[in-house]
PDB file of N, CA and C in Angstrom:
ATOM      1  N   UNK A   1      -5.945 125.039  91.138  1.00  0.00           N
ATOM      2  CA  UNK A   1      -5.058 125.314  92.259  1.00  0.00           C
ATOM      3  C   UNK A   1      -5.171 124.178  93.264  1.00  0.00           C
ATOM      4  N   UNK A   2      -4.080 123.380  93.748  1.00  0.00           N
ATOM      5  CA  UNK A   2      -3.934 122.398  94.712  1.00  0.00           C
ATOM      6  C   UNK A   2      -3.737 123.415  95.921  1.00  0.00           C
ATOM      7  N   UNK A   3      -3.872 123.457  96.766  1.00  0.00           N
ATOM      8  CA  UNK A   3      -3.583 123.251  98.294  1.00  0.00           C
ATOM      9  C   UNK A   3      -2.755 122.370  99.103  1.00  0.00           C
ATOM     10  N   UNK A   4      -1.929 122.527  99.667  1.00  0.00           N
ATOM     11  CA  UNK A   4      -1.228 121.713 100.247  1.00  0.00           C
ATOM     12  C   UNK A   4      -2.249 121.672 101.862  1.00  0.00           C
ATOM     13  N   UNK A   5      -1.964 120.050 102.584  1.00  0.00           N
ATOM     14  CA  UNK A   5      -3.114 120.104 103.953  1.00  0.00           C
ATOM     15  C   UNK A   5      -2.136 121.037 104.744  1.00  0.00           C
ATOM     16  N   UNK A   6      -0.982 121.363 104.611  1.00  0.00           N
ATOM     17  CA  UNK A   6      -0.143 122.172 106.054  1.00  0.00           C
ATOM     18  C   UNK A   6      -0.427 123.661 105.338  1.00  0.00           C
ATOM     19  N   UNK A   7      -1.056 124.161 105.646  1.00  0.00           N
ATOM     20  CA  UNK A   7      -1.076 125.968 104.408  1.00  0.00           C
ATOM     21  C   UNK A   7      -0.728 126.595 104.967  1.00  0.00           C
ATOM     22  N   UNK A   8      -0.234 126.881 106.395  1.00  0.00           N
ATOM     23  CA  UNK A   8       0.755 127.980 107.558  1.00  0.00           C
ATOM     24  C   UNK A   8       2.073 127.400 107.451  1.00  0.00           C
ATOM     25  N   UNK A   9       2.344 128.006 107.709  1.00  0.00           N
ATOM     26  CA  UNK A   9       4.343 127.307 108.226  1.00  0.00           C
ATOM     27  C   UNK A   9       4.388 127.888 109.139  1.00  0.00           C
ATOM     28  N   UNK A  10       5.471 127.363 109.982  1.00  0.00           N
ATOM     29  CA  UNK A  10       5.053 127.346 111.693  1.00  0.00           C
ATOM     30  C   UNK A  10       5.292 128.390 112.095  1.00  0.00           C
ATOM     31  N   UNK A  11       6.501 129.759 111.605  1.00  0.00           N
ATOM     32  CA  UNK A  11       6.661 131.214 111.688  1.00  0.00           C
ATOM     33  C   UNK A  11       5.247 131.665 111.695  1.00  0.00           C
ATOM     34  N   UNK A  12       4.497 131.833 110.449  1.00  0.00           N
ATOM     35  CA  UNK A  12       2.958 131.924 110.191  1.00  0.00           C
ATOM     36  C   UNK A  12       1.987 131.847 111.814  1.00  0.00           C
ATOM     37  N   UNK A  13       1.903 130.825 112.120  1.00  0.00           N
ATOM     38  CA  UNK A  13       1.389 130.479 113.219  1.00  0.00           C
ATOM     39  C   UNK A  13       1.718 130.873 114.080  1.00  0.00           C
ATOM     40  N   UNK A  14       3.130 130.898 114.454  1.00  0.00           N
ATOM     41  CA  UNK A  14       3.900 131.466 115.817  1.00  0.00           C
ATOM     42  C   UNK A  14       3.056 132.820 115.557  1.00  0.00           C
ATOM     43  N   UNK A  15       3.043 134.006 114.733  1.00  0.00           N
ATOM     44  CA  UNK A  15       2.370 135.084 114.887  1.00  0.00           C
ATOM     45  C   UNK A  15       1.276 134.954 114.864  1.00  0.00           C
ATOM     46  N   UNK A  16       0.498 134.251 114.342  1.00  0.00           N
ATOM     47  CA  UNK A  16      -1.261 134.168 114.837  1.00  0.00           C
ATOM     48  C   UNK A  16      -1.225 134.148 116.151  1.00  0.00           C
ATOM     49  N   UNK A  17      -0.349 132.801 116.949  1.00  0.00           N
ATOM     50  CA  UNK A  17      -0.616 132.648 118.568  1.00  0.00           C
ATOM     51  C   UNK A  17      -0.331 133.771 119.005  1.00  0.00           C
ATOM     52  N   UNK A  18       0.775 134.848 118.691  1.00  0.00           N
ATOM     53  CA  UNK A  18       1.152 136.069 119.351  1.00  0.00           C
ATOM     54  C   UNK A  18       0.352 136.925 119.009  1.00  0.00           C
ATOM     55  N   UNK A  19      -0.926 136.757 118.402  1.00  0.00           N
ATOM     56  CA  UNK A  19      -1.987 137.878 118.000  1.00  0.00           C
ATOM     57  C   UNK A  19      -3.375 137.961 119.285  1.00  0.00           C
ATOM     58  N   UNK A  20      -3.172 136.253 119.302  1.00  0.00           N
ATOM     59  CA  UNK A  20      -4.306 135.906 119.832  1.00  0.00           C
ATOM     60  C   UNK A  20      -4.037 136.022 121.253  1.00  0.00           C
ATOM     61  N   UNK A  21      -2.910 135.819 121.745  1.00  0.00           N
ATOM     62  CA  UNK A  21      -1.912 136.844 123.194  1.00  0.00           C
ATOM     63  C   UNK A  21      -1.435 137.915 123.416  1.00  0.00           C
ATOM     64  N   UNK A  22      -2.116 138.456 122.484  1.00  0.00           N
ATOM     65  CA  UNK A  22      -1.772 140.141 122.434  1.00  0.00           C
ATOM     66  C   UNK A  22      -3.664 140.767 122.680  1.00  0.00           C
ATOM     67  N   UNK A  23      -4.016 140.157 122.087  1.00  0.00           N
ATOM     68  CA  UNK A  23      -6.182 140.281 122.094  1.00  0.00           C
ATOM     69  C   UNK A  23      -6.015 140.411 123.569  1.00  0.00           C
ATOM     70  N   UNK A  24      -5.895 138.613 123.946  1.00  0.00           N
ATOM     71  CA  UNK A  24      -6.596 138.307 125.222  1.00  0.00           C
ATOM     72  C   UNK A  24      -5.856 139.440 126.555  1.00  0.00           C
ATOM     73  N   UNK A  25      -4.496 139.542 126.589  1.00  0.00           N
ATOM     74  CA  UNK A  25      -4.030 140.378 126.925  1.00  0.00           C
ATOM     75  C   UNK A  25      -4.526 141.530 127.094  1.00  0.00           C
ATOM     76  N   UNK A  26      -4.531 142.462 126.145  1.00  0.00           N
ATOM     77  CA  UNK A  26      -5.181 143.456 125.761  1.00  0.00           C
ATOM     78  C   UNK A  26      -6.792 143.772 126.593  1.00  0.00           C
ATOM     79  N   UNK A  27      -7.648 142.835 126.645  1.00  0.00           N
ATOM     80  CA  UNK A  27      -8.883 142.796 127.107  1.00  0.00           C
ATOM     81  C   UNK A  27      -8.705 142.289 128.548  1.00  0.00           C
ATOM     82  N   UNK A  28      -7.840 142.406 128.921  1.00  0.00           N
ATOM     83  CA  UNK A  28      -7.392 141.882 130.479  1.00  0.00           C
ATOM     84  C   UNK A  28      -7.239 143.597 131.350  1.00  0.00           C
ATOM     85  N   UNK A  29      -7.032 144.575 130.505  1.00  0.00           N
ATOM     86  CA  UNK A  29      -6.816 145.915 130.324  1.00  0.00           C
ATOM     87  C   UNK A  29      -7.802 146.310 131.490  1.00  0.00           C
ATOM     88  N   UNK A  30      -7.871 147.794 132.196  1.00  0.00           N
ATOM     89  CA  UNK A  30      -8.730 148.544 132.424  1.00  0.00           C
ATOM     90  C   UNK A  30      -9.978 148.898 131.647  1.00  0.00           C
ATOM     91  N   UNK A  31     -11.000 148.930 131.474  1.00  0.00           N
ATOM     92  CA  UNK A  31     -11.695 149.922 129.810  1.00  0.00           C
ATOM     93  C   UNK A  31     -11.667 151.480 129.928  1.00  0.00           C
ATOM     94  N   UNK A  32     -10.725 151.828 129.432  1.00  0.00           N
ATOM     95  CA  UNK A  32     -10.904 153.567 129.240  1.00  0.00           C
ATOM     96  C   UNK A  32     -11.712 153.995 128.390  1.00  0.00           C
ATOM     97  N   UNK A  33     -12.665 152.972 127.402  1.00  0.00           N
ATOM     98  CA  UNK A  33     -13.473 153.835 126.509  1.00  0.00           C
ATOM     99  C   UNK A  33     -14.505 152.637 126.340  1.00  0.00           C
ATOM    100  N   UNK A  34     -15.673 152.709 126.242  1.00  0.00           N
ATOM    101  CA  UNK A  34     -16.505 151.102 125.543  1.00  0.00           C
ATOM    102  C   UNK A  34     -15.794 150.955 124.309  1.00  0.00           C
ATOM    103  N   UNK A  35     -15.178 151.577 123.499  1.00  0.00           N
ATOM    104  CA  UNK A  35     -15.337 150.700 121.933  1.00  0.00           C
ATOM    105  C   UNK A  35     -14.065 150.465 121.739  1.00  0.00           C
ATOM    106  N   UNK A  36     -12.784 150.612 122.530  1.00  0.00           N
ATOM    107  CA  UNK A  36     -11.632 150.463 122.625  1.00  0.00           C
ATOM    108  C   UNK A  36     -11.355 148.772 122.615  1.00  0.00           C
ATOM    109  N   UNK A  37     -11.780 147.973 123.395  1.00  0.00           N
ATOM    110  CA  UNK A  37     -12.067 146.599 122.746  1.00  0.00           C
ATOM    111  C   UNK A  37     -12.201 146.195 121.763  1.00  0.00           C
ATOM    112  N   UNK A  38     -13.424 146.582 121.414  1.00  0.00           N
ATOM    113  CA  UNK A  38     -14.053 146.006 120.022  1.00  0.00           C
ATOM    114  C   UNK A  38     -12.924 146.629 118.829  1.00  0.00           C
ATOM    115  N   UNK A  39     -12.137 147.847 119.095  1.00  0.00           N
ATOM    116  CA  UNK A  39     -11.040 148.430 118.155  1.00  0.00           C
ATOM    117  C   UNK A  39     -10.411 147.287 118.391  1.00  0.00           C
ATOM    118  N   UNK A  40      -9.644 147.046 119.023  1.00  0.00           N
ATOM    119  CA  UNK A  40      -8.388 146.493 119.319  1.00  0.00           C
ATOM    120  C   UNK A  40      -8.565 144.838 118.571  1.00  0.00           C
ATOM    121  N   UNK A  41      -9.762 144.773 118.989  1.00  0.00           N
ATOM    122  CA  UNK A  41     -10.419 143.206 118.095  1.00  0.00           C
ATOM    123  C   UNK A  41     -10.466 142.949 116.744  1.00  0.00           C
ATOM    124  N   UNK A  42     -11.005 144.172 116.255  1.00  0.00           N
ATOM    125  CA  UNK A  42     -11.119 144.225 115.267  1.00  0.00           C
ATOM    126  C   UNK A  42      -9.426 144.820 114.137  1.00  0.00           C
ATOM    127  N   UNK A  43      -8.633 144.925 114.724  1.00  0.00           N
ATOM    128  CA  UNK A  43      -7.367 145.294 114.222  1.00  0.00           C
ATOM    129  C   UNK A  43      -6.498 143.852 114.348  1.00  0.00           C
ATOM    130  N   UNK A  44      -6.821 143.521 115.405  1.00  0.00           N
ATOM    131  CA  UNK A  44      -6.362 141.698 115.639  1.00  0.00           C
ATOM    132  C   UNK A  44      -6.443 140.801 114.588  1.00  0.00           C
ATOM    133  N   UNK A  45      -8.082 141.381 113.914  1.00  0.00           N
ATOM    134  CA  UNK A  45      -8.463 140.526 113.202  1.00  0.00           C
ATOM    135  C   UNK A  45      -8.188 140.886 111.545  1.00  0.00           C
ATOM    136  N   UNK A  46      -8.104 141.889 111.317  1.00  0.00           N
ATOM    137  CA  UNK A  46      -7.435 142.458 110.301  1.00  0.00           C
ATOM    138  C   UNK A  46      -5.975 141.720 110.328  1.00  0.00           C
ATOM    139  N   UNK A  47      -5.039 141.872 111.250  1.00  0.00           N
ATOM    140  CA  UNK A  47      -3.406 141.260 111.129  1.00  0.00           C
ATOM    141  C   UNK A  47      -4.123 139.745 110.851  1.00  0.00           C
ATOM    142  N   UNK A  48      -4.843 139.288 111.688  1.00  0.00           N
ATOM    143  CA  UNK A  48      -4.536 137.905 111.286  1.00  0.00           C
ATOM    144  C   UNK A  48      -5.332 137.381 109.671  1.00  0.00           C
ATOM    145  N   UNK A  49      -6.303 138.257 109.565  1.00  0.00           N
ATOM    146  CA  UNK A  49      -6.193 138.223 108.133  1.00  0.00           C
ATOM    147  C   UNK A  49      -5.218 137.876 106.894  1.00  0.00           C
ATOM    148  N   UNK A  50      -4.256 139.184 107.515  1.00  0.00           N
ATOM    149  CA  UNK A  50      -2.998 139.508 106.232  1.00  0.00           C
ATOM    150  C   UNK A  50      -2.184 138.035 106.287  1.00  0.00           C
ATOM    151  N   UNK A  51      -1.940 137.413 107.689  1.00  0.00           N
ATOM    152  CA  UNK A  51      -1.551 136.268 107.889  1.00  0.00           C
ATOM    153  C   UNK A  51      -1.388 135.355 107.375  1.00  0.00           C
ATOM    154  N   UNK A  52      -3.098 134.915 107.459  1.00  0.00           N
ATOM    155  CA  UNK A  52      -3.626 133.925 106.521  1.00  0.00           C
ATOM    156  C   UNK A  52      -4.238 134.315 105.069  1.00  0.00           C
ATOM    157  N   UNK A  53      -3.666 135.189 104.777  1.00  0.00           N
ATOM    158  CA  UNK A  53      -3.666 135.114 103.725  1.00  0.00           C
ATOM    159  C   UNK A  53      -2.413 134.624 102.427  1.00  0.00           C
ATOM    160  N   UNK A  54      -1.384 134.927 103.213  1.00  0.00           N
ATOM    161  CA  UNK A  54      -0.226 134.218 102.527  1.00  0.00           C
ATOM    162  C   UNK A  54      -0.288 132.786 102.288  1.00  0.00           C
ATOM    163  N   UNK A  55      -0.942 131.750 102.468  1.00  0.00           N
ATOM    164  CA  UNK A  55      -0.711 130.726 101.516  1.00  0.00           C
ATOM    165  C   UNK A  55      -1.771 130.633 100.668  1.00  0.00           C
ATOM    166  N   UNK A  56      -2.650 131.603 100.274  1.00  0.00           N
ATOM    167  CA  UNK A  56      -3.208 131.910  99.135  1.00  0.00           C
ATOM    168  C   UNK A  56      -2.213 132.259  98.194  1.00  0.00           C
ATOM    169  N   UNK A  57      -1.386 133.690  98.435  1.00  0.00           N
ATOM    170  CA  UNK A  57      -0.305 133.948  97.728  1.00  0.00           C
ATOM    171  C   UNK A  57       0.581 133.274  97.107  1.00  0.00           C
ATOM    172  N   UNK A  58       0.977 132.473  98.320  1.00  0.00           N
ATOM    173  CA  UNK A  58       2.236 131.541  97.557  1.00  0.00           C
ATOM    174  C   UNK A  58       1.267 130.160  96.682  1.00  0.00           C
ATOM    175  N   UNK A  59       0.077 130.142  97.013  1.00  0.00           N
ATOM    176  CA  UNK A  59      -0.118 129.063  95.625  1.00  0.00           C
ATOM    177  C   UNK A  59      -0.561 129.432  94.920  1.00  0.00           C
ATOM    178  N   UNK A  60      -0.926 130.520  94.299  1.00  0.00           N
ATOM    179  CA  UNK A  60      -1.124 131.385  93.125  1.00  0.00           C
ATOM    180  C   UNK A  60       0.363 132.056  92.721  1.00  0.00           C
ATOM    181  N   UNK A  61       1.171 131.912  93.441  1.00  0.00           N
ATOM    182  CA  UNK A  61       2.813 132.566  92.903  1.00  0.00           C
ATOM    183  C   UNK A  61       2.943 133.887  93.061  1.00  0.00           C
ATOM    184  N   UNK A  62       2.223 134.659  93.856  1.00  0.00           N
ATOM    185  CA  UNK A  62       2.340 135.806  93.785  1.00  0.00           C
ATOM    186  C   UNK A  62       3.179 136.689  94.711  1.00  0.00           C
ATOM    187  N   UNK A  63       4.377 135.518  94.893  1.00  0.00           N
ATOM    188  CA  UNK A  63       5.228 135.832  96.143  1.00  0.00           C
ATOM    189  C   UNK A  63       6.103 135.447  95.337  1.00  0.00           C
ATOM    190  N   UNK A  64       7.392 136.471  95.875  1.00  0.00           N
ATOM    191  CA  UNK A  64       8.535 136.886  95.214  1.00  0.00           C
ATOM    192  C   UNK A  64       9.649 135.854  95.817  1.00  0.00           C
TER     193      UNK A  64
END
């Protein structure tokens, strides 16, 4: 499997940055609970997962 050096396309990215402004945002919040952060972080980090995971996909072909 080659890799290309650009592996996001810039849509890709545009939603990472809107993940990572949705976090910081988010933690700018009141705290109504201690672990409500660390949720919200940890769901951040899950999306940006699924994210980056698409140019795994597309160089294995597993995109339609």
């Amino acid at each position: 499997m080659t890799l290309q050096p650009e592996l996001l396309t810039l849509a890709e990215k545009a939603v990472l940055d809107l993940l990572v402004e949705a976090v910081n945002s988010y933690n700018k919040l009141p705290i109504q609970h201690p672990m409500h952060q660390a949720e919200f972080t940890h769901a951040i980090h899950e999306a940006q997962r699924l994210v980056m995971s698409r140019p795994v996909a597309r160089a294995y072909g597993w995109t339609k």
